[in-house]
Protein backbone atom coordinates (compact mmCIF):
# COMPACT_ATOMS: atom_id res chain seq x y z
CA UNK A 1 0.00 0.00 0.00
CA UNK A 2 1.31 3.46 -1.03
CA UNK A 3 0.64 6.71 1.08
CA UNK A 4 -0.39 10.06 -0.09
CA UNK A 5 3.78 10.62 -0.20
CA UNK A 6 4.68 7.87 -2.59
CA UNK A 7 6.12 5.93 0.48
CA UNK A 8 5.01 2.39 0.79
CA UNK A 9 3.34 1.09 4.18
CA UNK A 10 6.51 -0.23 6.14
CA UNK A 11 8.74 1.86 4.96
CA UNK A 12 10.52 5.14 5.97
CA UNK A 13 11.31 8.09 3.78
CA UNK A 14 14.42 8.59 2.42
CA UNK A 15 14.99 11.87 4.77
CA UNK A 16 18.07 13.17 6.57
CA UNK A 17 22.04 13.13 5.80
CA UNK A 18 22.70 12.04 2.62
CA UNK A 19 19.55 11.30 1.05
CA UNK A 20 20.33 14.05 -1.73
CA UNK A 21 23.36 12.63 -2.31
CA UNK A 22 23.60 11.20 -6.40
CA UNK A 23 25.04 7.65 -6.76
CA UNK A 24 29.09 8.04 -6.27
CA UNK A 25 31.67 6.80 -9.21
CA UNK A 26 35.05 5.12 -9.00
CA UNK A 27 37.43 7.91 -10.38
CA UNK A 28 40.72 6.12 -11.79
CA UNK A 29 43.97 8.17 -10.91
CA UNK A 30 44.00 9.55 -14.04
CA UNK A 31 40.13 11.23 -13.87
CA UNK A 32 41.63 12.76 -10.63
CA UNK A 33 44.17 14.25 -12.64
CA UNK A 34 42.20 15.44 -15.22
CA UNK A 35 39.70 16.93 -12.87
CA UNK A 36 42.49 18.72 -11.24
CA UNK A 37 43.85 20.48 -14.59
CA UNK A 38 40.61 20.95 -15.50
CA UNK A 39 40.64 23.30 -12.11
CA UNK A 40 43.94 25.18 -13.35
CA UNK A 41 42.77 25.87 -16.65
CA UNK A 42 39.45 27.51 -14.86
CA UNK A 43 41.34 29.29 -12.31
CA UNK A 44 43.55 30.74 -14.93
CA UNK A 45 40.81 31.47 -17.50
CA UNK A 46 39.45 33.43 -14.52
CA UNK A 47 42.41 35.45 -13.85
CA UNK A 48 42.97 36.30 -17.56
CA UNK A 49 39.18 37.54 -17.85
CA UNK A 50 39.68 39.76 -14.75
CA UNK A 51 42.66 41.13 -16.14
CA UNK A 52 44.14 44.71 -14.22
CA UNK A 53 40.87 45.18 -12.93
CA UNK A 54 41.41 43.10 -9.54
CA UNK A 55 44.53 42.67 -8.58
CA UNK A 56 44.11 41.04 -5.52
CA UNK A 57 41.92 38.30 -7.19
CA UNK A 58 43.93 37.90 -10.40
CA UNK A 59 46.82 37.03 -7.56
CA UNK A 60 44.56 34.60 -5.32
CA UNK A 61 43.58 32.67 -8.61
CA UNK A 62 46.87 32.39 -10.19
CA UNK A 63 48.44 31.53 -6.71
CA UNK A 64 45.52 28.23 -6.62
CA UNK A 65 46.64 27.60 -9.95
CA UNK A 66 50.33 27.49 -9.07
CA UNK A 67 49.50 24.97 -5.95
CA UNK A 68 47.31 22.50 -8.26
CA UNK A 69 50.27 22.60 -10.61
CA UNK A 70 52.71 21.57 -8.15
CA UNK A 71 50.29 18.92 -7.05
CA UNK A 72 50.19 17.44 -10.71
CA UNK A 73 53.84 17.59 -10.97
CA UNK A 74 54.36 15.90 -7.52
CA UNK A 75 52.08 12.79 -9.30
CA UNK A 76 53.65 12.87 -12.18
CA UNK A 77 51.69 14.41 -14.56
């Protein structure tokens, strides 16, 4: 028997931590790796479209970029 809420007698809603969650995937190394330049190229597309106009941001974006690259070099990419 289903209830008004689409939840069958018996059983509970699927409520609380993690029930938005979407169904996880195995990531092989090197997904990680291209997730990660993925993330450089973005952070340094963003501090090329700010250009002079933000200093302070250009600098904070091209500094995450810099980390990330040192990451991928670290594991050999």
């Amino acid at each position: 028997m289903t209830t008004k809420r689409g939840v069958r007698s018996g059983e509970l809603p699927n409520i609380g931590v993690g029930s938005t969650e979407a169904e996880r995937c195995d990531l092989t190394s090197r997904d990680v790796l291209d997730i990660v330049q993925h993330e450089i190229d973005e952070l340094s597309r963003a501090a090329s479209l700010l250009g002079d106009g933000q200093p302070e941001s250009v600098a904070r974006l091209r500094h995450q970029a810099a980390i990330l690259t040192v990451v991928l070099e670290k594991a050999g990419h």
